[in-house]
PDB file of N, CA and C in Angstrom:
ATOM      1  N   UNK A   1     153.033  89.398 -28.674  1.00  0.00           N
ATOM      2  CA  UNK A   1     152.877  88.547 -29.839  1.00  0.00           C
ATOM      3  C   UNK A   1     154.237  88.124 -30.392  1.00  0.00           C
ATOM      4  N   UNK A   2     155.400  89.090 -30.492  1.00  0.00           N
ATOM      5  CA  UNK A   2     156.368  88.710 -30.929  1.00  0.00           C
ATOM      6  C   UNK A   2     157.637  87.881 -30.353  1.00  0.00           C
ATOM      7  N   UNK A   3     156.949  88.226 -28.865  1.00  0.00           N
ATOM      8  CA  UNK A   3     157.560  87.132 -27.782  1.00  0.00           C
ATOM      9  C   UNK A   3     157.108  85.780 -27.675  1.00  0.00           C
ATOM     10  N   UNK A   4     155.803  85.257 -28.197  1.00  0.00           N
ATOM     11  CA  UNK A   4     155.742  84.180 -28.139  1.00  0.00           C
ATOM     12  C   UNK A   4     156.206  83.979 -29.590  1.00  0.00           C
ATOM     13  N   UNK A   5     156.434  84.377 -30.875  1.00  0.00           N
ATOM     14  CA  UNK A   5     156.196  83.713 -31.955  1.00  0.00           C
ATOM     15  C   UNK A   5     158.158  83.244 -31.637  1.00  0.00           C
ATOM     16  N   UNK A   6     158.671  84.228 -30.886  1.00  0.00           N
ATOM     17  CA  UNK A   6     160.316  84.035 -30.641  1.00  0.00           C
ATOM     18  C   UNK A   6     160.876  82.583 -29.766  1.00  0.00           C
ATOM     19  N   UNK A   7     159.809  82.607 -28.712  1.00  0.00           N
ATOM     20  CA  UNK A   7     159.859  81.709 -27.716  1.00  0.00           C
ATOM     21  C   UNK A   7     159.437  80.459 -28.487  1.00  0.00           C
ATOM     22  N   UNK A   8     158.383  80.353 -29.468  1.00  0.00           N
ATOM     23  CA  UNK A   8     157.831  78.985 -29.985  1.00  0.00           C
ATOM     24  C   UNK A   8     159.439  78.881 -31.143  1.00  0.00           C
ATOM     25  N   UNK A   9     159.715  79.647 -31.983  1.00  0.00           N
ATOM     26  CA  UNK A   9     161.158  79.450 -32.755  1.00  0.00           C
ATOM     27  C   UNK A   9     161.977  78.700 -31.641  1.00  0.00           C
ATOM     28  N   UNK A  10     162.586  79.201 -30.684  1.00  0.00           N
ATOM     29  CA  UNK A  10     163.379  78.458 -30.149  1.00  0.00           C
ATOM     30  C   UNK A  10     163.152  77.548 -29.258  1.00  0.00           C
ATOM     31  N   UNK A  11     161.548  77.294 -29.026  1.00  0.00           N
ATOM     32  CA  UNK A  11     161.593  75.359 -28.258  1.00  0.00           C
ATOM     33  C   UNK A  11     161.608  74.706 -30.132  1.00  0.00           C
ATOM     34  N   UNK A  12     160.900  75.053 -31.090  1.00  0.00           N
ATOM     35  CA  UNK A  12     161.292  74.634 -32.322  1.00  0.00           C
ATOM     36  C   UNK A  12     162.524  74.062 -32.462  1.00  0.00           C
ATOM     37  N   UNK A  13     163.909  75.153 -32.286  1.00  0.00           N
ATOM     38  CA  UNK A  13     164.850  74.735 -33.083  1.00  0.00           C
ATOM     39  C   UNK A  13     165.594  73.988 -31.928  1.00  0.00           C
ATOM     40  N   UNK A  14     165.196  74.080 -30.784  1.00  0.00           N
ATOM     41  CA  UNK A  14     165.940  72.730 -29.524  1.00  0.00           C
ATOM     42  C   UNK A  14     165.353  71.837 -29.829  1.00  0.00           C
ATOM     43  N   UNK A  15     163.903  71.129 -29.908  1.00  0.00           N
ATOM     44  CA  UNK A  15     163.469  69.902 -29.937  1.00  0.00           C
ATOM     45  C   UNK A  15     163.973  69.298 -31.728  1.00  0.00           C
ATOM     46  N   UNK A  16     163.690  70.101 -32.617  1.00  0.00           N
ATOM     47  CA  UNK A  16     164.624  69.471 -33.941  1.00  0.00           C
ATOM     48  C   UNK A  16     165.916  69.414 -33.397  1.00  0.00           C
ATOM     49  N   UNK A  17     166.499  69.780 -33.038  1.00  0.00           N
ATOM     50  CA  UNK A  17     168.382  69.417 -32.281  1.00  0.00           C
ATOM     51  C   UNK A  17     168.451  68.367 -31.498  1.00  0.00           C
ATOM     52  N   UNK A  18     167.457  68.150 -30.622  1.00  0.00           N
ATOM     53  CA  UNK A  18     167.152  67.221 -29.924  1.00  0.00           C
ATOM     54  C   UNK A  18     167.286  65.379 -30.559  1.00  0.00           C
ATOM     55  N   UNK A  19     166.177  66.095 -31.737  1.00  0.00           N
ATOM     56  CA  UNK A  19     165.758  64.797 -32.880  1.00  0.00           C
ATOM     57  C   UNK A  19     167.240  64.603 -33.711  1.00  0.00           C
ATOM     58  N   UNK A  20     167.535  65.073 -33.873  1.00  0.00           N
ATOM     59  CA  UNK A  20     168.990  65.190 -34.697  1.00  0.00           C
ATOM     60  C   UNK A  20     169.825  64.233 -34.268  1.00  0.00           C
ATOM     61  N   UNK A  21     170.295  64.988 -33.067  1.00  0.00           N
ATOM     62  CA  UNK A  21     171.234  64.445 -32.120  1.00  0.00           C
ATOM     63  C   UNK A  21     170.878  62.935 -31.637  1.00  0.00           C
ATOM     64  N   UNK A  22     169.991  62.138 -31.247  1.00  0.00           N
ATOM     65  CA  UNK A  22     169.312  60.538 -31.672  1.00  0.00           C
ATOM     66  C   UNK A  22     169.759  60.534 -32.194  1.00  0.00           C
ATOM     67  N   UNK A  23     169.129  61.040 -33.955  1.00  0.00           N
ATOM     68  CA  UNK A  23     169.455  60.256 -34.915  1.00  0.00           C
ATOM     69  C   UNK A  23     171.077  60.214 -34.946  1.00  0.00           C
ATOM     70  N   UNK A  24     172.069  61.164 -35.319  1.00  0.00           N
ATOM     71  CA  UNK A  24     173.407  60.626 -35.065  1.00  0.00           C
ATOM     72  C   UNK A  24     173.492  59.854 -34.253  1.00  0.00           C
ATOM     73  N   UNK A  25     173.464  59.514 -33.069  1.00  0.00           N
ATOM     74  CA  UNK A  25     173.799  58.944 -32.157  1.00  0.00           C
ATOM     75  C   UNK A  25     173.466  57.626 -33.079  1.00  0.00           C
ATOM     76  N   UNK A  26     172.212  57.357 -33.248  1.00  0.00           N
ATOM     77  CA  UNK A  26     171.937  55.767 -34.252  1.00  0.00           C
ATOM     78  C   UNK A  26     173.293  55.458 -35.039  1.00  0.00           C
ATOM     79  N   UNK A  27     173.074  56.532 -35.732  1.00  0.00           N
ATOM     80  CA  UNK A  27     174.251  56.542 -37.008  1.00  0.00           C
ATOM     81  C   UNK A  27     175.423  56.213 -36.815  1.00  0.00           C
ATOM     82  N   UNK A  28     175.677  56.674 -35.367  1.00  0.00           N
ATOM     83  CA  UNK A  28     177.600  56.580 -34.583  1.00  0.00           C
ATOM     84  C   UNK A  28     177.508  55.065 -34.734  1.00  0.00           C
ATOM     85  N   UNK A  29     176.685  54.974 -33.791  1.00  0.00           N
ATOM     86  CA  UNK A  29     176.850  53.293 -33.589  1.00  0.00           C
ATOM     87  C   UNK A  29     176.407  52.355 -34.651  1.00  0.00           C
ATOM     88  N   UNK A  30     175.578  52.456 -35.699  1.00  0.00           N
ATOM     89  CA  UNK A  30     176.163  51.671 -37.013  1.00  0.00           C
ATOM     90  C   UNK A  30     177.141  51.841 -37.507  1.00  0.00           C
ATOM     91  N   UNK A  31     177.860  52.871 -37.219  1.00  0.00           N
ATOM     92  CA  UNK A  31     178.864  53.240 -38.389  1.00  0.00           C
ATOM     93  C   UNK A  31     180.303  52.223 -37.014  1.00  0.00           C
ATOM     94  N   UNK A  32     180.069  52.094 -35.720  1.00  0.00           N
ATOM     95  CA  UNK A  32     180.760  51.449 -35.104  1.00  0.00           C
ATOM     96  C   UNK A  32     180.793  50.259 -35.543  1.00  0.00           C
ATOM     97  N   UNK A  33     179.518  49.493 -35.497  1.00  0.00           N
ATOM     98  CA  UNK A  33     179.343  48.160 -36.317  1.00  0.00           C
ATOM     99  C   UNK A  33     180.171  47.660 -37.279  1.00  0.00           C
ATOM    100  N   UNK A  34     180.066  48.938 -38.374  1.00  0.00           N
ATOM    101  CA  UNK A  34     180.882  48.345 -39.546  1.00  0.00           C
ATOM    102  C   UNK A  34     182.005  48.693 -39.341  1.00  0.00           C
ATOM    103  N   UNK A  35     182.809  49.638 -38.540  1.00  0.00           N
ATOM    104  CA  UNK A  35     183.986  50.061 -38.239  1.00  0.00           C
ATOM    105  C   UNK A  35     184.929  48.540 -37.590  1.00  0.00           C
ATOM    106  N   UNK A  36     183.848  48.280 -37.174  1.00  0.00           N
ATOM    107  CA  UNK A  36     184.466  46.720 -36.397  1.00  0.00           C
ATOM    108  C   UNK A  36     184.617  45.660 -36.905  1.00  0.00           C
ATOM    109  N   UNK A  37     183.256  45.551 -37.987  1.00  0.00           N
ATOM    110  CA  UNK A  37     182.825  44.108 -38.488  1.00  0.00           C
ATOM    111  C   UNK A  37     183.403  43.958 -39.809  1.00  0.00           C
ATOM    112  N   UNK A  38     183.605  45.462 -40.443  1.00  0.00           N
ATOM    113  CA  UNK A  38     183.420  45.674 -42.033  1.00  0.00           C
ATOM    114  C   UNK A  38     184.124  44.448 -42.404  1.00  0.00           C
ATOM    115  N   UNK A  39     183.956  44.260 -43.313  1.00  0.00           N
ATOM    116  CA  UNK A  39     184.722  43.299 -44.321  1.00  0.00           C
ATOM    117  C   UNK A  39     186.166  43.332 -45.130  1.00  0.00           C
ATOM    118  N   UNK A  40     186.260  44.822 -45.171  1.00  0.00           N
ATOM    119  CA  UNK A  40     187.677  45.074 -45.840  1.00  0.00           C
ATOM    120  C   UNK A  40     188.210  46.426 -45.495  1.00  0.00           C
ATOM    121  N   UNK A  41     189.675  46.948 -45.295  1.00  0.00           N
ATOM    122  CA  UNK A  41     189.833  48.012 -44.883  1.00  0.00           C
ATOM    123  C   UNK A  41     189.604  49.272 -45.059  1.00  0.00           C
ATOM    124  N   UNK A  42     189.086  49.321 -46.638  1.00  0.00           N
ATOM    125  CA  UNK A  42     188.274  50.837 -46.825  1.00  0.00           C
ATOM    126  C   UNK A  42     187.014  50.958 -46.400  1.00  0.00           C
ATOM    127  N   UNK A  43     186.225  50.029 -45.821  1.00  0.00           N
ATOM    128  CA  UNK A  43     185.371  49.920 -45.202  1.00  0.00           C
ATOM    129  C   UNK A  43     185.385  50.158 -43.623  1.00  0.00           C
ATOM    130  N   UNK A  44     186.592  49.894 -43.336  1.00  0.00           N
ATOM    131  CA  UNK A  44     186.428  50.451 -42.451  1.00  0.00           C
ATOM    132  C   UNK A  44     187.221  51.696 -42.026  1.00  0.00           C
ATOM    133  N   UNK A  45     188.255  52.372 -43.097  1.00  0.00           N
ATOM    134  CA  UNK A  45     188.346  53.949 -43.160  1.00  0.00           C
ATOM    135  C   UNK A  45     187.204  54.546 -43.372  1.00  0.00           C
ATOM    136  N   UNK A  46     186.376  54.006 -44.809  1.00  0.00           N
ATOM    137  CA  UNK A  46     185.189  55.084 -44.857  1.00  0.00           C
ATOM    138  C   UNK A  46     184.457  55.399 -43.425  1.00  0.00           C
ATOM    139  N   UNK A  47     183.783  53.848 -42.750  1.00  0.00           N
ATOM    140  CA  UNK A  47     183.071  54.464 -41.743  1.00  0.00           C
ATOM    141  C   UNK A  47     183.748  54.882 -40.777  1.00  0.00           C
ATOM    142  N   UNK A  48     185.151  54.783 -40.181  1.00  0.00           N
ATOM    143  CA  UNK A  48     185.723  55.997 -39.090  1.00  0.00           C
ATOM    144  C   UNK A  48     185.213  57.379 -39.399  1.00  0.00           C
ATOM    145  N   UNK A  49     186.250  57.493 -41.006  1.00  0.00           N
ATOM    146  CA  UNK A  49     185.376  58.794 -41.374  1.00  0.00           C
ATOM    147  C   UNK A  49     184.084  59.629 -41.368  1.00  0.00           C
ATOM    148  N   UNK A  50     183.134  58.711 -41.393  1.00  0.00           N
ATOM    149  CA  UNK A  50     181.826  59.144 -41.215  1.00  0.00           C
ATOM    150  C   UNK A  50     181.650  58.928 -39.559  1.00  0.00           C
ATOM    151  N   UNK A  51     182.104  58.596 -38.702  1.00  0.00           N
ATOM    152  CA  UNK A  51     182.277  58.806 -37.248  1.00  0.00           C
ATOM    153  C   UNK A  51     182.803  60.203 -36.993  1.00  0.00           C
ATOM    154  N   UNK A  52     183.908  60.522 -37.476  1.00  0.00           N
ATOM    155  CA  UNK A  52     184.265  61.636 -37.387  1.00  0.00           C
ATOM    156  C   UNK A  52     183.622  62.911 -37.915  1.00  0.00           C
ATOM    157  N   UNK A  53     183.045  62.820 -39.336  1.00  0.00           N
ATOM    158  CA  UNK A  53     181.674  63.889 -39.758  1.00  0.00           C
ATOM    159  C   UNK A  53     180.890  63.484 -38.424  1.00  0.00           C
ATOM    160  N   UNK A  54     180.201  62.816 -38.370  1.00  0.00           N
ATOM    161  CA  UNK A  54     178.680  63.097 -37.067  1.00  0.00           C
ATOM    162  C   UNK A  54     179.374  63.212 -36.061  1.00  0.00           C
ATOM    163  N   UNK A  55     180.705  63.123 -35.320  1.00  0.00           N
ATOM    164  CA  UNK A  55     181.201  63.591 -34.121  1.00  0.00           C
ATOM    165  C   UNK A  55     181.006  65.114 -34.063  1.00  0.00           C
ATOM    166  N   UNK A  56     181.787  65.956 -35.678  1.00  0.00           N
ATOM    167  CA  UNK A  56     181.335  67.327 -36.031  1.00  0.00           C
ATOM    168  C   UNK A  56     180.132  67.603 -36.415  1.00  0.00           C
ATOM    169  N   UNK A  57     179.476  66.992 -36.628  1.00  0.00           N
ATOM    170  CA  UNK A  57     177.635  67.213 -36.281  1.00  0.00           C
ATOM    171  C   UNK A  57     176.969  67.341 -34.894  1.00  0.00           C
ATOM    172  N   UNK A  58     177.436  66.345 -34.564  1.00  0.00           N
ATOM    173  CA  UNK A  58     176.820  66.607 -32.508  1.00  0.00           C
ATOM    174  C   UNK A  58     177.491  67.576 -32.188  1.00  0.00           C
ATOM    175  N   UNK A  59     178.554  67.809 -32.394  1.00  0.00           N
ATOM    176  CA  UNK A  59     179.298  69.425 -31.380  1.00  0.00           C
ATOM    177  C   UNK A  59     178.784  70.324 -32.102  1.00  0.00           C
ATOM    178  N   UNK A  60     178.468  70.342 -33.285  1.00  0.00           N
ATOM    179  CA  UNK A  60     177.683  71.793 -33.825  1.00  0.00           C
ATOM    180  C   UNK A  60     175.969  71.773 -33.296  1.00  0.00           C
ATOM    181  N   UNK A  61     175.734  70.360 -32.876  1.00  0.00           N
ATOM    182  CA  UNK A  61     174.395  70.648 -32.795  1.00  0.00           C
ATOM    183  C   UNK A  61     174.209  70.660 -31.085  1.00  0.00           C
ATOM    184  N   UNK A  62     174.849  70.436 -30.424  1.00  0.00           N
ATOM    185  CA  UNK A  62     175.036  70.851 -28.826  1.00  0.00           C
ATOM    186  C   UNK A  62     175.649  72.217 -28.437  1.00  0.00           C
ATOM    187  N   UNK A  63     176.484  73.073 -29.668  1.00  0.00           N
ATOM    188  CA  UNK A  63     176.539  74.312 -29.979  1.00  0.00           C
ATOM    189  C   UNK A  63     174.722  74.673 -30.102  1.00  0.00           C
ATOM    190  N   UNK A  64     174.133  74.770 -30.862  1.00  0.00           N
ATOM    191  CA  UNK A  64     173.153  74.884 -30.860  1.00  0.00           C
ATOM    192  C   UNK A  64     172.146  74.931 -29.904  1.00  0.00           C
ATOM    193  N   UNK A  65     171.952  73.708 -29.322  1.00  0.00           N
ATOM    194  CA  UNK A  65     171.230  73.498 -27.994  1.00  0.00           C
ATOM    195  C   UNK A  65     171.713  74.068 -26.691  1.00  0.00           C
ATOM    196  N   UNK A  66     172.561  74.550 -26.519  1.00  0.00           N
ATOM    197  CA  UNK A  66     173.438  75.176 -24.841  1.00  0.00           C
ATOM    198  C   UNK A  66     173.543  76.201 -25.403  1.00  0.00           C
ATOM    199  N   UNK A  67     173.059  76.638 -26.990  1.00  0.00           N
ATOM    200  CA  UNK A  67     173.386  78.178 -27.716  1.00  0.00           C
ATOM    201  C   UNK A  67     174.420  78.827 -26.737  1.00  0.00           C
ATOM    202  N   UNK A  68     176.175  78.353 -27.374  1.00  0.00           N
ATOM    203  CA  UNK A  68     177.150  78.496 -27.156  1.00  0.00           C
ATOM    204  C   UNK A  68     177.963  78.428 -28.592  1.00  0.00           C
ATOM    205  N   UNK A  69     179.130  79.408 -28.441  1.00  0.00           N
ATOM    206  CA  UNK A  69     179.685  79.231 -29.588  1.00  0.00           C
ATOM    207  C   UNK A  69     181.614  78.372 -29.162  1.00  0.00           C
ATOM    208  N   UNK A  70     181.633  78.088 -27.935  1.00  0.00           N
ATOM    209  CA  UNK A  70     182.557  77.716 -27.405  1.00  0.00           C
ATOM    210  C   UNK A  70     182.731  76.283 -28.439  1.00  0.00           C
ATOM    211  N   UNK A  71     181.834  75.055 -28.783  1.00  0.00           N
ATOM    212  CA  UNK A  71     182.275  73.880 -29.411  1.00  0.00           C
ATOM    213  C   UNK A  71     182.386  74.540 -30.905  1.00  0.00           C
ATOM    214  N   UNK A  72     182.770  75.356 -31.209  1.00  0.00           N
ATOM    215  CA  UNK A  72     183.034  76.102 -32.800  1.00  0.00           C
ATOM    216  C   UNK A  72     184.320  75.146 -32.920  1.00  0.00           C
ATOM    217  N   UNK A  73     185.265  75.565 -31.848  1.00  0.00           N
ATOM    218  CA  UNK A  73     186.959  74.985 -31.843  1.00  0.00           C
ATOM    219  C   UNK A  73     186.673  73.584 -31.845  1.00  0.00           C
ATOM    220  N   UNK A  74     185.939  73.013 -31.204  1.00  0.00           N
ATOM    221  CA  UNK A  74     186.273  71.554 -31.120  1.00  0.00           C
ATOM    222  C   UNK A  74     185.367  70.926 -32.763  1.00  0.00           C
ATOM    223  N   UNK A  75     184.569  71.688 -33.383  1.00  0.00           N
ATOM    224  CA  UNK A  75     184.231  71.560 -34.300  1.00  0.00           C
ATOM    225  C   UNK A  75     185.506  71.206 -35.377  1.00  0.00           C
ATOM    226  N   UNK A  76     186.285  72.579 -35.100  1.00  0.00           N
ATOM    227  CA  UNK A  76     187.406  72.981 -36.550  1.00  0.00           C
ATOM    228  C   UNK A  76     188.638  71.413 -36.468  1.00  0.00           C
ATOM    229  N   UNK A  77     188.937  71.379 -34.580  1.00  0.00           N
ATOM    230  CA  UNK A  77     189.854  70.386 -34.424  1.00  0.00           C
ATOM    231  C   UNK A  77     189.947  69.155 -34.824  1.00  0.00           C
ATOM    232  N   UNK A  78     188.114  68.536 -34.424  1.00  0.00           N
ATOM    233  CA  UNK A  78     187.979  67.485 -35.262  1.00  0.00           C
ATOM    234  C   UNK A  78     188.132  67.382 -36.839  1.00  0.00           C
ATOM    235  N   UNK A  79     187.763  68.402 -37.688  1.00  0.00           N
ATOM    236  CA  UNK A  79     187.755  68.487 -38.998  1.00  0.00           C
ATOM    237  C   UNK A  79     189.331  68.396 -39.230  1.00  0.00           C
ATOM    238  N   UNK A  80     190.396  68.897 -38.876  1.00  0.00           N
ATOM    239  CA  UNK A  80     191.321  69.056 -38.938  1.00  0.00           C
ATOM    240  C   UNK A  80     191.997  67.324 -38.728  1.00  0.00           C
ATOM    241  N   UNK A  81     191.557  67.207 -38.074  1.00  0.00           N
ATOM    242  CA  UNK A  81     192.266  66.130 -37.629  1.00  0.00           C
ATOM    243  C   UNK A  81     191.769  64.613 -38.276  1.00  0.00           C
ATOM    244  N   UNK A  82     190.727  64.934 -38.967  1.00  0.00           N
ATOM    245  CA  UNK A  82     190.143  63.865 -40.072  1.00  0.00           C
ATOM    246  C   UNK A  82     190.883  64.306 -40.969  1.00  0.00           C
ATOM    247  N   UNK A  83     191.050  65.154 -41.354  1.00  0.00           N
ATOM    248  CA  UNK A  83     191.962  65.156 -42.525  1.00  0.00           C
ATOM    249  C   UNK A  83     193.125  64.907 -42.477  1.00  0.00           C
ATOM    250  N   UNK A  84     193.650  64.980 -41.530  1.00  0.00           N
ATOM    251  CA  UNK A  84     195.255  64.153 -41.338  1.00  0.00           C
ATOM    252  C   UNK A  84     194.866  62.456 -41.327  1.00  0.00           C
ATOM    253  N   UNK A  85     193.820  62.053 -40.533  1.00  0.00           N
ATOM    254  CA  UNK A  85     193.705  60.605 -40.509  1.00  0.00           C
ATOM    255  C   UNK A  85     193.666  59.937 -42.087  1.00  0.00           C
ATOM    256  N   UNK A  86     192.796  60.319 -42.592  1.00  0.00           N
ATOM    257  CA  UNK A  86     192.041  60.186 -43.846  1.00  0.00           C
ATOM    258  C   UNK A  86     193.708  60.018 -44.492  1.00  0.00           C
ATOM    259  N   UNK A  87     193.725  61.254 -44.788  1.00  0.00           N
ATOM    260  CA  UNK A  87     195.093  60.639 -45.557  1.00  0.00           C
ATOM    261  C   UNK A  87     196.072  59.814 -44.985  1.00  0.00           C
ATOM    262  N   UNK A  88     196.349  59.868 -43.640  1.00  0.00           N
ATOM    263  CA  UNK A  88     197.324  58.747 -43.095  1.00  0.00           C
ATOM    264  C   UNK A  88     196.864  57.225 -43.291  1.00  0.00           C
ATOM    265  N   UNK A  89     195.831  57.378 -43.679  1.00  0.00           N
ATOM    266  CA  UNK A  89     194.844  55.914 -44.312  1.00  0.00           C
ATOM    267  C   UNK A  89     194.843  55.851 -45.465  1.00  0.00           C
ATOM    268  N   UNK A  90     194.516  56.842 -46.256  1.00  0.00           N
ATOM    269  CA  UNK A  90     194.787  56.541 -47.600  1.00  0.00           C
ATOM    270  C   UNK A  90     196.113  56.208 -48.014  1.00  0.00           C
ATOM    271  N   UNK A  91     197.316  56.646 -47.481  1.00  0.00           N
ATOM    272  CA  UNK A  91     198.560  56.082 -47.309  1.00  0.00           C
ATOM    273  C   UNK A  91     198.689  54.793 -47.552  1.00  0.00           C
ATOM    274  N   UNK A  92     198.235  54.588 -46.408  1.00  0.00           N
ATOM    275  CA  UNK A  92     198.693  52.805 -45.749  1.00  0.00           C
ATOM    276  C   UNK A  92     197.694  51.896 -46.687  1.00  0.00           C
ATOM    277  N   UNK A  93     197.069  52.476 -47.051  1.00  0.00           N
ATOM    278  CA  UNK A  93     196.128  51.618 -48.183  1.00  0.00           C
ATOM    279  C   UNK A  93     196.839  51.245 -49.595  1.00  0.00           C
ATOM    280  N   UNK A  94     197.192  52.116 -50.188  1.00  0.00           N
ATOM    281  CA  UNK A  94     197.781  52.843 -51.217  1.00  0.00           C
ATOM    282  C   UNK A  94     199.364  51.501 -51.375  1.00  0.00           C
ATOM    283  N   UNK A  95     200.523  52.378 -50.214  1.00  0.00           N
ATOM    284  CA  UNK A  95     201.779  51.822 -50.108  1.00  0.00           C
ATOM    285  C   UNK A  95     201.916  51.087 -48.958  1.00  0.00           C
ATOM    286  N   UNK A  96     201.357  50.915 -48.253  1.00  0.00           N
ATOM    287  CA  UNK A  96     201.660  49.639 -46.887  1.00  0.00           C
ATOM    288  C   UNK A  96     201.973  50.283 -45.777  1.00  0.00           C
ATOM    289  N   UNK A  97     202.784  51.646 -46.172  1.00  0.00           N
ATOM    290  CA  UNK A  97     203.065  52.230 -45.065  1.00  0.00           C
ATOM    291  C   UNK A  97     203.158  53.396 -44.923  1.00  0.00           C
ATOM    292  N   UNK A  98     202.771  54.709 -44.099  1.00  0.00           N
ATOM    293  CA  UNK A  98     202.881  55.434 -43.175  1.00  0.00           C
ATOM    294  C   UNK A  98     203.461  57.148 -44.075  1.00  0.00           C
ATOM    295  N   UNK A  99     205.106  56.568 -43.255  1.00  0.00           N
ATOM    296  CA  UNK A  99     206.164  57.266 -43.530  1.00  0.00           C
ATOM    297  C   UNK A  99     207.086  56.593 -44.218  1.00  0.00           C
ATOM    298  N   UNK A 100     207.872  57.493 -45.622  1.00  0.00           N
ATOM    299  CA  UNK A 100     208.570  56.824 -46.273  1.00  0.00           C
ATOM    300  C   UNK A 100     209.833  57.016 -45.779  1.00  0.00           C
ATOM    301  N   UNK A 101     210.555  55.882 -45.635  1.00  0.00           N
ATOM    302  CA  UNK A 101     212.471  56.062 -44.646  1.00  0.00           C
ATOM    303  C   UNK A 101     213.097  55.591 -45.699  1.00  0.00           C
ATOM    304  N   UNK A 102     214.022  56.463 -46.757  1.00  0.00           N
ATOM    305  CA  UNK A 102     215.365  56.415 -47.425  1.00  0.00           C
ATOM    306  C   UNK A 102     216.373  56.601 -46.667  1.00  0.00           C
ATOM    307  N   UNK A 103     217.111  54.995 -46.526  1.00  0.00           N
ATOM    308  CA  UNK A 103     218.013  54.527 -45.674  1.00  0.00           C
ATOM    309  C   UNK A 103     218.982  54.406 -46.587  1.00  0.00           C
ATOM    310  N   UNK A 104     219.445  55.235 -47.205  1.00  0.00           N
ATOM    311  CA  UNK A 104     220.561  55.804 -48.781  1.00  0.00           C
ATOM    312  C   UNK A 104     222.071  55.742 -47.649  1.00  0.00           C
TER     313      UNK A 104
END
């Protein structure tokens, strides 16, 4: 009894991972749309950014599905590395540019 109620939990929590993982996938590619089309440039930082959240959504949720804890790292890297973008965008938004060079 407690083997099937275990076995029905986990085709459960693969086929919701399953459904998930679609739906991001939808989401990537609108958020490509406007990444391309947007109209103005925080429009199209915001949606990179939100490319980069559901990039760390599918690796946690293919963690899940291959029940592996190996995409944990590629989880943290991406997070990490949105946050350097993000602000290297909010930068260039902000002052025009980047890195500041005092040529004193």
């Amino acid at each position: 009894m407690m083997e099937q109620a275990l076995e029905y939990t986990q085709s459960m929590i693969s086929i919701v991972a399953l459904i998930c993982i679609v739906v991001i996938a939808i989401s990537v590619i609108m958020l490509l749309y406007r990444a391309i089309v947007g109209p103005t440039n925080p429009d199209r930082a915001v949606a990179l950014d939100n490319i980069g959240v559901n990039l760390m959504a599918l690796a946690g949720l293919m963690a899940i599905v291959l029940v592996t804890t190996q995409l944990n790292d590629v989880v943290l890297l991406i997070g990490i590395l949105l946050f350097i973008g993000t602000i290297a965008v909010a930068k260039f938004l902000e002052k025009g540019v980047i890195i500041e060079r005092d040529l004193d």
